[in-house]
C-alpha atoms as a PDB file:
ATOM      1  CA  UNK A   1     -44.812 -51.723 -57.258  1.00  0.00           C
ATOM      2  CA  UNK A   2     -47.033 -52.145 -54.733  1.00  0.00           C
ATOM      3  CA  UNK A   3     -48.693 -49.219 -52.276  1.00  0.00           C
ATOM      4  CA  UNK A   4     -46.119 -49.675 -49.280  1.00  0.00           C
ATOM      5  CA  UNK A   5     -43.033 -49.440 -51.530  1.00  0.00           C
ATOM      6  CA  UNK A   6     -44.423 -46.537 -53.823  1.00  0.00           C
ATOM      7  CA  UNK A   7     -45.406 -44.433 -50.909  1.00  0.00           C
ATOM      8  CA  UNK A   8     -41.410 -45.268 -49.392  1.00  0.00           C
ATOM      9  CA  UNK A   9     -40.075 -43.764 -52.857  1.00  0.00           C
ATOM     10  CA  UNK A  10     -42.023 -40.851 -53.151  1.00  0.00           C
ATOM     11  CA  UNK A  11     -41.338 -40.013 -49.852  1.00  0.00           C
ATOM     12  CA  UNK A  12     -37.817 -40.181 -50.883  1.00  0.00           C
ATOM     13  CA  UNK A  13     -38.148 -38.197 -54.066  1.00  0.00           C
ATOM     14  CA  UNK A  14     -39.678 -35.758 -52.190  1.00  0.00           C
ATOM     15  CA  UNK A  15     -37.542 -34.780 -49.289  1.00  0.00           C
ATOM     16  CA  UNK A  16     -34.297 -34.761 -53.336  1.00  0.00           C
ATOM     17  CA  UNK A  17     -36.356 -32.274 -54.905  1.00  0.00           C
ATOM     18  CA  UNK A  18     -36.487 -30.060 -52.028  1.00  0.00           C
ATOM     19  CA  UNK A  19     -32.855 -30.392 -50.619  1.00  0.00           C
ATOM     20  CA  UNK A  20     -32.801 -29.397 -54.512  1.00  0.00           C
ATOM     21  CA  UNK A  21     -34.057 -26.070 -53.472  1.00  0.00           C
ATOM     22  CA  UNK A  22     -32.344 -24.690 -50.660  1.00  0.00           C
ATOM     23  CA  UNK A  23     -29.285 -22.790 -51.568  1.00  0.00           C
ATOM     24  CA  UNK A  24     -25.910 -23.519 -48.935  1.00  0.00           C
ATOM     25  CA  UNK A  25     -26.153 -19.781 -48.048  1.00  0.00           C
ATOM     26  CA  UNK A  26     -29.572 -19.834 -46.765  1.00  0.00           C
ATOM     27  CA  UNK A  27     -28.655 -21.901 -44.329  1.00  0.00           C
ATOM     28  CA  UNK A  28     -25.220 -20.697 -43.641  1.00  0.00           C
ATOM     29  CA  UNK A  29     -22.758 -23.226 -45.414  1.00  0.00           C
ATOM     30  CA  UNK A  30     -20.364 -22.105 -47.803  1.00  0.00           C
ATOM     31  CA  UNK A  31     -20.830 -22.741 -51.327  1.00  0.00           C
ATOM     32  CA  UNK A  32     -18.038 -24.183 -52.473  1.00  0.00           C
ATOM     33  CA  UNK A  33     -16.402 -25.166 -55.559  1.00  0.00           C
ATOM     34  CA  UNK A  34     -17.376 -28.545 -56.400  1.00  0.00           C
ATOM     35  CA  UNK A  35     -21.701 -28.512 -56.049  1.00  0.00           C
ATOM     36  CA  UNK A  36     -22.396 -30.938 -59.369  1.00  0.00           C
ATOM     37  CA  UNK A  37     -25.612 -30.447 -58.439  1.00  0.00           C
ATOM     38  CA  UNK A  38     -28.042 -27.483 -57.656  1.00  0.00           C
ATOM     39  CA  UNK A  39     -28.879 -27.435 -53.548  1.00  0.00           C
ATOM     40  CA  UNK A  40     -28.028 -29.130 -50.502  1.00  0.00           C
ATOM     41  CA  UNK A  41     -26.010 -31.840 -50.136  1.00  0.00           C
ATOM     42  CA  UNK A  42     -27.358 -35.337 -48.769  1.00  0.00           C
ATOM     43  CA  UNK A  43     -24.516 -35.190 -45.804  1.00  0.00           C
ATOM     44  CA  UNK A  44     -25.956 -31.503 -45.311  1.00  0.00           C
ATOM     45  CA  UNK A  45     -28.893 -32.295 -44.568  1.00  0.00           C
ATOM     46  CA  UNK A  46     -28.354 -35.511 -42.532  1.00  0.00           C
ATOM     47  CA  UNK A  47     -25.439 -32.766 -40.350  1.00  0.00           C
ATOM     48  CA  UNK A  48     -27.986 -29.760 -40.189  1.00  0.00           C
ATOM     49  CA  UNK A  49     -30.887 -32.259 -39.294  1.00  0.00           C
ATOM     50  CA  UNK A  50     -28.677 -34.364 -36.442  1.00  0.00           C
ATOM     51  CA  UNK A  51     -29.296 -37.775 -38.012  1.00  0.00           C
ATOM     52  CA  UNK A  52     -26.702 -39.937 -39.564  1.00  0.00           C
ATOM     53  CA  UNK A  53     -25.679 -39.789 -43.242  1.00  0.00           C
ATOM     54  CA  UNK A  54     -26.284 -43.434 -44.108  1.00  0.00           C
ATOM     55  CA  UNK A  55     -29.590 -43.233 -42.417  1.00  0.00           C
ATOM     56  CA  UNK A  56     -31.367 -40.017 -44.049  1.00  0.00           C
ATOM     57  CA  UNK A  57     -29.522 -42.012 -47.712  1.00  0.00           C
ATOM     58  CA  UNK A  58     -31.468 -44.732 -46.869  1.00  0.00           C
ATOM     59  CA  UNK A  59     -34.881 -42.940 -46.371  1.00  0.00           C
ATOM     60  CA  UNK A  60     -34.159 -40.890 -49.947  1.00  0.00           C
ATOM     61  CA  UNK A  61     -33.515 -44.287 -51.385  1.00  0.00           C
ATOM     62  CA  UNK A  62     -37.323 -45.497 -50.711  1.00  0.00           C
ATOM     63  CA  UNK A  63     -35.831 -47.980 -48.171  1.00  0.00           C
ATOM     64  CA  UNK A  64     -38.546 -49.256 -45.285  1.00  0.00           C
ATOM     65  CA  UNK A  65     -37.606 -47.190 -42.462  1.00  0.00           C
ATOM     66  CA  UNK A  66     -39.926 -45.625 -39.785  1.00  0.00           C
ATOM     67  CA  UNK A  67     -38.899 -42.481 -39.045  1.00  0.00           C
ATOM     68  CA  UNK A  68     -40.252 -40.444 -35.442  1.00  0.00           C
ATOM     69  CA  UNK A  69     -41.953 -37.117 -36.034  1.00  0.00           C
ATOM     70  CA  UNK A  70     -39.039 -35.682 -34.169  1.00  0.00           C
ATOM     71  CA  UNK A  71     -37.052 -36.370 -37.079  1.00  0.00           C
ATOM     72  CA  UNK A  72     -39.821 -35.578 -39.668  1.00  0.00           C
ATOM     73  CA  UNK A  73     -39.855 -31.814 -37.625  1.00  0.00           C
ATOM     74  CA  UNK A  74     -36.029 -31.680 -37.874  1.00  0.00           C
ATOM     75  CA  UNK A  75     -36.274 -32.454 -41.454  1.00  0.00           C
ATOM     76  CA  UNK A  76     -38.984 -30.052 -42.518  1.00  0.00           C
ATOM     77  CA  UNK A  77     -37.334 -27.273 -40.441  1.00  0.00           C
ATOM     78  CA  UNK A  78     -33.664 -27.832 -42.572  1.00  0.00           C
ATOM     79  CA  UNK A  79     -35.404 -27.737 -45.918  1.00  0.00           C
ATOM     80  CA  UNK A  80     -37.636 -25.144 -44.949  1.00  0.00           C
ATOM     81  CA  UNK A  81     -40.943 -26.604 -45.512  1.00  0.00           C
ATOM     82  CA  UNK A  82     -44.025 -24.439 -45.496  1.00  0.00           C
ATOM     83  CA  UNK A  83     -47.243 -25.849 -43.560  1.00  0.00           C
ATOM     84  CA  UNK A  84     -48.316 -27.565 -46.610  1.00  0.00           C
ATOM     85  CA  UNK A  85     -45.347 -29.230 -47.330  1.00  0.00           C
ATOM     86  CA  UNK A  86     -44.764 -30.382 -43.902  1.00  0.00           C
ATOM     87  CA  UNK A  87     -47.963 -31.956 -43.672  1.00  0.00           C
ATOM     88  CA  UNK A  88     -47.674 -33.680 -46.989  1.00  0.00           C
ATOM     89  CA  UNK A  89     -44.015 -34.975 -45.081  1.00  0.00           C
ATOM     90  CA  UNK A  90     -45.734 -36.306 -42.295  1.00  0.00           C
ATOM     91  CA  UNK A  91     -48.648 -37.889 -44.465  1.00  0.00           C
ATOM     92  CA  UNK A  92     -45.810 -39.798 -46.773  1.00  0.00           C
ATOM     93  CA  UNK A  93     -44.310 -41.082 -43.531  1.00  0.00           C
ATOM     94  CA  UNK A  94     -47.771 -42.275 -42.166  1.00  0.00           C
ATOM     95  CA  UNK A  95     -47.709 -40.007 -39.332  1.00  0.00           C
ATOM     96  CA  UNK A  96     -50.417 -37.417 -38.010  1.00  0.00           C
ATOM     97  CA  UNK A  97     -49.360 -34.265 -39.306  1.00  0.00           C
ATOM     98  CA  UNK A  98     -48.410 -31.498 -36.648  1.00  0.00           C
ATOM     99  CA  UNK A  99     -52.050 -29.381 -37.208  1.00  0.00           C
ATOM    100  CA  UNK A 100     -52.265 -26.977 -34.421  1.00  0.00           C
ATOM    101  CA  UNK A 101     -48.072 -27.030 -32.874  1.00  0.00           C
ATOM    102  CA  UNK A 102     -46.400 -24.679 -35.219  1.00  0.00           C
ATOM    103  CA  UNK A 103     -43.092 -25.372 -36.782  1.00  0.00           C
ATOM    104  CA  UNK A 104     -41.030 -22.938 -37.389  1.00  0.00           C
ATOM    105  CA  UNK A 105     -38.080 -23.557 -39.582  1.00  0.00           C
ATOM    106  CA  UNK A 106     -33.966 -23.063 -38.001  1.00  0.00           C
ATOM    107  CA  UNK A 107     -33.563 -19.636 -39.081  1.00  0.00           C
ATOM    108  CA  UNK A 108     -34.888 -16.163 -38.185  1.00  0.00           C
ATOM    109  CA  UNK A 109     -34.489 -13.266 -40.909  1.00  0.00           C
ATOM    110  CA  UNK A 110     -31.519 -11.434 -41.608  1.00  0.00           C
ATOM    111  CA  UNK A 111     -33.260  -8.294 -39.267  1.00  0.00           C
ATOM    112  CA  UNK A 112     -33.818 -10.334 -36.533  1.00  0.00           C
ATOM    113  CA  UNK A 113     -30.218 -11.228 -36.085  1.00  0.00           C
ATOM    114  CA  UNK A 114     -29.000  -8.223 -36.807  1.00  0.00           C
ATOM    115  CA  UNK A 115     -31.319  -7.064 -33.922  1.00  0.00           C
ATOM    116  CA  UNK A 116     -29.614  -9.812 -31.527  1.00  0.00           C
ATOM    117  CA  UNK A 117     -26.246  -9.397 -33.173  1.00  0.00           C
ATOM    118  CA  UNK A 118     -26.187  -5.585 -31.893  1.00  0.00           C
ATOM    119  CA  UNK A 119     -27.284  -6.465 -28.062  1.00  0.00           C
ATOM    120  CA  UNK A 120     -23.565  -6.865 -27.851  1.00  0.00           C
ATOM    121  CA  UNK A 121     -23.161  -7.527 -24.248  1.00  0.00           C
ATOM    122  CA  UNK A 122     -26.482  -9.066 -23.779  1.00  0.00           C
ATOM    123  CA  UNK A 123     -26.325 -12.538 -23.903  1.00  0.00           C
ATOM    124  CA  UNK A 124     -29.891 -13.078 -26.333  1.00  0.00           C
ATOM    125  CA  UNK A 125     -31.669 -15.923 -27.963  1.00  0.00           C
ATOM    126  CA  UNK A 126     -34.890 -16.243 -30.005  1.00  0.00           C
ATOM    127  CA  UNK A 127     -36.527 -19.720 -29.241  1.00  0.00           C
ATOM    128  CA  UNK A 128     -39.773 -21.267 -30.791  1.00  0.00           C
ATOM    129  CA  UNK A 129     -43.072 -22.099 -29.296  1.00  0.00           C
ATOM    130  CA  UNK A 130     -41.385 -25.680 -28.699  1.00  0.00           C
ATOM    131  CA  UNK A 131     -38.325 -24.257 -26.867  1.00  0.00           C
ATOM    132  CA  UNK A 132     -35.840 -24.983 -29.910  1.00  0.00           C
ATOM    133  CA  UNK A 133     -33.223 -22.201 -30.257  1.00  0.00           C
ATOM    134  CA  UNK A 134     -33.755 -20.939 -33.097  1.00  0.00           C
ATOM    135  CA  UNK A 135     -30.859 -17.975 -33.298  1.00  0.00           C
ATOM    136  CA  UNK A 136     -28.396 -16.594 -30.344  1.00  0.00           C
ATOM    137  CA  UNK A 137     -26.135 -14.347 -30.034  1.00  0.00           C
ATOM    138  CA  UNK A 138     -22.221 -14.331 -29.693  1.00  0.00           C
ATOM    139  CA  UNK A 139     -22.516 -13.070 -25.952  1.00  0.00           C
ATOM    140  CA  UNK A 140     -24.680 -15.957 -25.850  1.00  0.00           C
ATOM    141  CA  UNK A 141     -22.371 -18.611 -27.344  1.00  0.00           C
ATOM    142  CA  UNK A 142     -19.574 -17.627 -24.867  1.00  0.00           C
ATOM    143  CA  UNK A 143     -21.568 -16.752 -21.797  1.00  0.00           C
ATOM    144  CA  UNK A 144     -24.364 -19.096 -21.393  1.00  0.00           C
ATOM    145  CA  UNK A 145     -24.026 -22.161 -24.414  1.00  0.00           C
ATOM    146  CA  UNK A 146     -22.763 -22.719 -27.636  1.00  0.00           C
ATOM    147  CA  UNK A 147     -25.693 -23.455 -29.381  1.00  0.00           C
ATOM    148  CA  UNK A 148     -23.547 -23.937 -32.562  1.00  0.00           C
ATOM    149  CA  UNK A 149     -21.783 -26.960 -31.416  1.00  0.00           C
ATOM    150  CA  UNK A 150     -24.792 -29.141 -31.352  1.00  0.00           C
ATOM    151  CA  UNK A 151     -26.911 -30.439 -33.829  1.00  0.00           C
ATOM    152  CA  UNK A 152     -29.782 -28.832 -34.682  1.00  0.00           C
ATOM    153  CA  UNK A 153     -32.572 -31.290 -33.992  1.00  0.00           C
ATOM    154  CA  UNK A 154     -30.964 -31.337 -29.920  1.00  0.00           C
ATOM    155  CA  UNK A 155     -31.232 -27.287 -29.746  1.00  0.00           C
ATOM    156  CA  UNK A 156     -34.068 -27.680 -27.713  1.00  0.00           C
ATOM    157  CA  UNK A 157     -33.719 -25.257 -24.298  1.00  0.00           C
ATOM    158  CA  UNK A 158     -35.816 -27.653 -22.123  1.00  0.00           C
ATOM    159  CA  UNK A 159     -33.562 -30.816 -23.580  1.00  0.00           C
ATOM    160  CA  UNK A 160     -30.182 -28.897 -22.488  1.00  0.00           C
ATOM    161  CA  UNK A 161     -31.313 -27.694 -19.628  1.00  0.00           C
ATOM    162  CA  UNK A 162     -31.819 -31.564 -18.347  1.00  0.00           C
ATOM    163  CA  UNK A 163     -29.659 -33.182 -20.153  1.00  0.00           C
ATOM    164  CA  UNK A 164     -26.679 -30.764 -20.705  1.00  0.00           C
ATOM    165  CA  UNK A 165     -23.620 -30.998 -17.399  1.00  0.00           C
ATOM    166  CA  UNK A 166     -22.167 -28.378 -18.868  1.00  0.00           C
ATOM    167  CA  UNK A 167     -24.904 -26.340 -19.112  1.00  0.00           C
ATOM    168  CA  UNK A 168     -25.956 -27.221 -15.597  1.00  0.00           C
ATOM    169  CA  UNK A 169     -22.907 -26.473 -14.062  1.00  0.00           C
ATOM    170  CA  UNK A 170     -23.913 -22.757 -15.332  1.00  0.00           C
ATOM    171  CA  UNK A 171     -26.984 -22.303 -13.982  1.00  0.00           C
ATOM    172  CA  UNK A 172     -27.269 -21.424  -9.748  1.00  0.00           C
ATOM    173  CA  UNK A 173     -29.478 -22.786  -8.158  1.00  0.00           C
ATOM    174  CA  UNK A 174     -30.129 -24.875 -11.113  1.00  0.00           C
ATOM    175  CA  UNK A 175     -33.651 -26.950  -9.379  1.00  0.00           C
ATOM    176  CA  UNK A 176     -35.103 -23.843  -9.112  1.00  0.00           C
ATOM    177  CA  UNK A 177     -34.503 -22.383 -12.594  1.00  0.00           C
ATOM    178  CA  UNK A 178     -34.823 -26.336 -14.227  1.00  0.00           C
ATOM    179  CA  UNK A 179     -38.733 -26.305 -12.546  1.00  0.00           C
ATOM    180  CA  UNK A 180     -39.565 -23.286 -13.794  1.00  0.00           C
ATOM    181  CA  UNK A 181     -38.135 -24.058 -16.784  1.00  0.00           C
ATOM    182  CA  UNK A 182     -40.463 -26.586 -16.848  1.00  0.00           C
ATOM    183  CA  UNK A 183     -43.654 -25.209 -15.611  1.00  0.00           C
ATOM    184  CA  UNK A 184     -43.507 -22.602 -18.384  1.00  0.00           C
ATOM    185  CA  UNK A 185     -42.880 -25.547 -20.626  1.00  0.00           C
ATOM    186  CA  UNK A 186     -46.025 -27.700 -19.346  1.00  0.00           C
ATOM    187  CA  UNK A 187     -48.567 -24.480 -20.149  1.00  0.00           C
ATOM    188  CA  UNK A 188     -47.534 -24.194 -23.556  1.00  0.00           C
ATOM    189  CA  UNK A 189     -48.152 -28.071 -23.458  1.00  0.00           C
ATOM    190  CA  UNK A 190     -51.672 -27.525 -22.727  1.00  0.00           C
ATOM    191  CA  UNK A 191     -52.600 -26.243 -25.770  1.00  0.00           C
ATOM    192  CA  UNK A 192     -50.833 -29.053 -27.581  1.00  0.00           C
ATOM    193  CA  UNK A 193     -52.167 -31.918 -25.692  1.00  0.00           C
ATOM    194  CA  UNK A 194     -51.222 -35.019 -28.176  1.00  0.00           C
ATOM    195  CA  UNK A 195     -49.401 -33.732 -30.720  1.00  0.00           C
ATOM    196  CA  UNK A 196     -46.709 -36.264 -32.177  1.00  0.00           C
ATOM    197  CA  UNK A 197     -43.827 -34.503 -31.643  1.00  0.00           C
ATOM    198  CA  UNK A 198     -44.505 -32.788 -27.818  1.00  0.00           C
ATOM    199  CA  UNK A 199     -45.095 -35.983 -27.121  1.00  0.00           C
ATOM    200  CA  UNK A 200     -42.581 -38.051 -28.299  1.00  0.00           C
ATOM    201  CA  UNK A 201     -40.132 -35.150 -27.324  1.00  0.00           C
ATOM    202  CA  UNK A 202     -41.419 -35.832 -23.254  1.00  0.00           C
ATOM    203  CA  UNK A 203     -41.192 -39.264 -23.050  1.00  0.00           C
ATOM    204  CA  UNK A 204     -37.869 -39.129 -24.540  1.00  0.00           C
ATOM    205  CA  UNK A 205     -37.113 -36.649 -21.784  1.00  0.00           C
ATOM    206  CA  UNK A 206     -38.759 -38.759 -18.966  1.00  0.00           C
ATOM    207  CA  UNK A 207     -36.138 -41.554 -19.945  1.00  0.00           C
ATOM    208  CA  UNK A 208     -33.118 -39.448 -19.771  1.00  0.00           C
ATOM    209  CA  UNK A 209     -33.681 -37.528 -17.236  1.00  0.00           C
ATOM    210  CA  UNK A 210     -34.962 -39.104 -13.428  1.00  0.00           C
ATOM    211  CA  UNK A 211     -35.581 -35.354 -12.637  1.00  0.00           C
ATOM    212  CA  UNK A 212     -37.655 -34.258 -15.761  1.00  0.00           C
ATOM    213  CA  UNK A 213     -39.794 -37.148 -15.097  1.00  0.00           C
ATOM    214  CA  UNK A 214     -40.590 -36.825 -11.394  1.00  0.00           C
ATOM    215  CA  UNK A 215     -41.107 -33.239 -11.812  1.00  0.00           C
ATOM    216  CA  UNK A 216     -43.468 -33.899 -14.922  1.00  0.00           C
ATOM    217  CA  UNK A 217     -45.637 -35.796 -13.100  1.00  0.00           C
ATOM    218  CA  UNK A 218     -45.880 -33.015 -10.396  1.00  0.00           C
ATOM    219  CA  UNK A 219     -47.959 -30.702 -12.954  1.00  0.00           C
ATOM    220  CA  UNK A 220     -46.701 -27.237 -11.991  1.00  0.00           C
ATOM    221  CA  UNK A 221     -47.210 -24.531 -14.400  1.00  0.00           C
ATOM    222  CA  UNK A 222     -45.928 -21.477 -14.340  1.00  0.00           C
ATOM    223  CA  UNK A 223     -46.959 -18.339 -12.942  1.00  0.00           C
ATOM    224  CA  UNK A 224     -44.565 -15.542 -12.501  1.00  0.00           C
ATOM    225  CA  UNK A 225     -41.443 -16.015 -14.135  1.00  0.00           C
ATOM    226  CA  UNK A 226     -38.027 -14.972 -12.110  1.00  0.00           C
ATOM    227  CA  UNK A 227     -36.750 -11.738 -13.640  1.00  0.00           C
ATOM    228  CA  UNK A 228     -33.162 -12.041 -11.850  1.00  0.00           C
ATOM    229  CA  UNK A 229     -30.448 -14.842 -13.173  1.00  0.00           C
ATOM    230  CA  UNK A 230     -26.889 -15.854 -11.879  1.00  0.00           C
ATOM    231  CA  UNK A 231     -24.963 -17.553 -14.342  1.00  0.00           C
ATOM    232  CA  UNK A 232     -21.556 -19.563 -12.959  1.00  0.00           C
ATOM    233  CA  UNK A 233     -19.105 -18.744 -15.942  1.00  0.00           C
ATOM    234  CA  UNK A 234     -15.886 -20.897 -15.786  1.00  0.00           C
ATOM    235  CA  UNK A 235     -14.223 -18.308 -16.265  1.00  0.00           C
ATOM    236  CA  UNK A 236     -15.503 -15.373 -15.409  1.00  0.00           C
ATOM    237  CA  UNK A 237     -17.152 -16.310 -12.229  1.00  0.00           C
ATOM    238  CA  UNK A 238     -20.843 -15.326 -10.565  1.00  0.00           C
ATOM    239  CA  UNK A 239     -22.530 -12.748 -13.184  1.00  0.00           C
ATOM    240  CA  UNK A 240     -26.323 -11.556 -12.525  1.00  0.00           C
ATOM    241  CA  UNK A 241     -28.307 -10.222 -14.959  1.00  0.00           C
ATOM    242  CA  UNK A 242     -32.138  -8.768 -15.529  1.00  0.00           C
ATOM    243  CA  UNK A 243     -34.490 -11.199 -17.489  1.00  0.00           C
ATOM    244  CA  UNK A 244     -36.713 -10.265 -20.379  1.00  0.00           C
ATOM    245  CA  UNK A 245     -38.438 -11.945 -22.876  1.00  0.00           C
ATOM    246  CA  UNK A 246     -40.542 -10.639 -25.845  1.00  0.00           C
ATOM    247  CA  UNK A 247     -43.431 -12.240 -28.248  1.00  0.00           C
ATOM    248  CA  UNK A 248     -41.912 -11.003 -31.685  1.00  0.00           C
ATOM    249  CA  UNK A 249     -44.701  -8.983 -33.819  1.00  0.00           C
ATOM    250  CA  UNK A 250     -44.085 -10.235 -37.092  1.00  0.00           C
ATOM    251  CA  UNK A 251     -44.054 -13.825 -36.037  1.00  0.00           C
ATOM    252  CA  UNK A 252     -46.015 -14.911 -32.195  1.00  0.00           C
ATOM    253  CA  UNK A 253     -44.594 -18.180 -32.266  1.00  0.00           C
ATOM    254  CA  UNK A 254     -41.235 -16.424 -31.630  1.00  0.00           C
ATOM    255  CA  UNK A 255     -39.979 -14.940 -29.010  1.00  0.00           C
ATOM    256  CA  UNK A 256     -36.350 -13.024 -27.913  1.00  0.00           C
ATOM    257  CA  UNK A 257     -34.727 -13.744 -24.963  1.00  0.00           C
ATOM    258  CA  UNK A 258     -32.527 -11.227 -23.285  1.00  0.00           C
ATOM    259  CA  UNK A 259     -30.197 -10.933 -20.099  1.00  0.00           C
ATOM    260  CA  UNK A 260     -28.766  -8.157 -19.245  1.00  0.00           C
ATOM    261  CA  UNK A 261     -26.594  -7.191 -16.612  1.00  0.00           C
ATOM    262  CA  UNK A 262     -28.013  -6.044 -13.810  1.00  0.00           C
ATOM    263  CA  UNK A 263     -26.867  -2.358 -12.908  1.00  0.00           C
ATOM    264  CA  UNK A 264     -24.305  -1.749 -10.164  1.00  0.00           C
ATOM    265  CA  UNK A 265     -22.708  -4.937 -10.755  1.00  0.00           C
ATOM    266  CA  UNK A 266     -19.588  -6.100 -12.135  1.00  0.00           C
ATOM    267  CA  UNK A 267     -21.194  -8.519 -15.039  1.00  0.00           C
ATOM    268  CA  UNK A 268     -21.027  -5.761 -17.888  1.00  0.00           C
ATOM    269  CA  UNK A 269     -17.362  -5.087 -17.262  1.00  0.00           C
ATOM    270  CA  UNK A 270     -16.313  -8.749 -16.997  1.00  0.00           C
ATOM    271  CA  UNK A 271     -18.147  -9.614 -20.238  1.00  0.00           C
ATOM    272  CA  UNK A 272     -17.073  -6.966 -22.102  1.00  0.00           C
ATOM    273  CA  UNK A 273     -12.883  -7.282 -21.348  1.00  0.00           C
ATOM    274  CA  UNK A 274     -14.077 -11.109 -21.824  1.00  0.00           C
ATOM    275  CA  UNK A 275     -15.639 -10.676 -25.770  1.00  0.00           C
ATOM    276  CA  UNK A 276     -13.070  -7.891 -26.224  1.00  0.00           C
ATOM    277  CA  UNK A 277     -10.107  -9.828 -25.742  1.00  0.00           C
END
């Protein structure tokens, strides 16, 4: 066998004996009945990493398949790869492993969500330093998005914000909040200048959206961030709400997201006879 095939199979062996390791419940599947096997699932992974099933076989098979580090990062955050095991991913796939851009795998612990679970009429995420949502909220899944009906590799806040027309139709004034969206973006990019995925994540974000890329070439950053938001609910009509956002201790990379409604207004009422009913 010669170097080029070998390092395809143990690639593939690789990413089996991990889904090997990751019990449904951890990531929020049932268990079932019928598991022959210890671990995920091949179609489990392919559905929690949004790629297709016959693809990610292929790629556990050894087949010849280049693979973006988009994927790669989608991958490593379903099976939970530590550092070292994500770089040792990236190095099987021949691609520079993410040194400095942390990755932060699609769950938060049980504490966390309990925290954002108990904000019960605060719509609240928790989002990485990439922008991925990482956890939310139900207030969040029925005021702003649900997060839940997309795959995981597309919960990226800057993606949805472009890309989305349903989310768009949400947000007012939706230029204004979009560019400085993406001027808080474009400082965290500083520090990442050239790593695989950022990168590969922005051109793929120049091409499908004419906005994103005109305004990316503009280089704003952000300054102060807007602490007031109108949402358009469907349903529910204009709501305003107070913005916050908060570096968590335990982990920096993290950080909650919180609206609340703003005081005097008719927002709490509306979402609570809204979740109530």
């Amino acid at each position: 066998m010669d170097n080029e095939k070998q390092r395809y199979k143990e690639l593939g062996d690789f990413l089996k004996s991990r889904r090997a390791k990751i019990l449904p419940a951890q990531v929020g599947l049932p268990e079932g009945i019928r598991r022959r096997t210890p671990g995920l699932r091949r179609e489990e992974v392919a559905l929690l990493s949004g790629i297709g099933l016959t693809w990610y076989t292929w790629i556990e098979q050894g087949r010849p398949i280049q693979i973006s580090s988009q994927v790669l990062e989608s991958l490593a955050r379903t099976l939970m790869l530590d550092r070292y095991e994500t770089k040792h991913l990236f190095t099987l796939a021949q691609h520079t492993p993410p040194v400095d851009f942390p990755i932060c795998n699609g769950t938060v612990n049980p504490m966390l969500q309990h925290v954002l679970d108990n904000l019960e009429f605060s719509p609240a995420t928790i989002l990485d330093v990439r922008f991925n949502v990482i956890a939310w909220n139900r207030a969040a899944a029925r005021i702003l998005f649900d997060y839940g009906k997309i795959y995981a590799s597309k919960r990226n806040l800057l993606r949805i914000m472009f890309t989305n027309e349903e989310y768009k139709k949400t947000i007012a004034d939706w230029e204004f909040a979009a560019q400085e969206m993406l001027a808080s973006f474009r400082t965290v990019y500083a520090k990442f200048v050239g790593d695989p995925w950022v990168e590969d994540f922005i051109n793929e974000l120049r091409s499908e959206s004419k906005e994103f890329n005109s305004w990316w070439s503009m280089h704003d950053v952000k300054k102060d961030a807007g602490i007031l938001k109108t949402i358009n609910h469907p349903v529910l009509g204009q709501l305003k709400f107070e913005f916050t956002s908060y570096v968590i201790i335990s982990d920096s990379n993290l950080k909650l997201s919180v609206l609340t409604a703003i005081p005097g207004s008719d927002t709490e009422e509306k979402i609570k006879q809204y979740l109530m009913s």
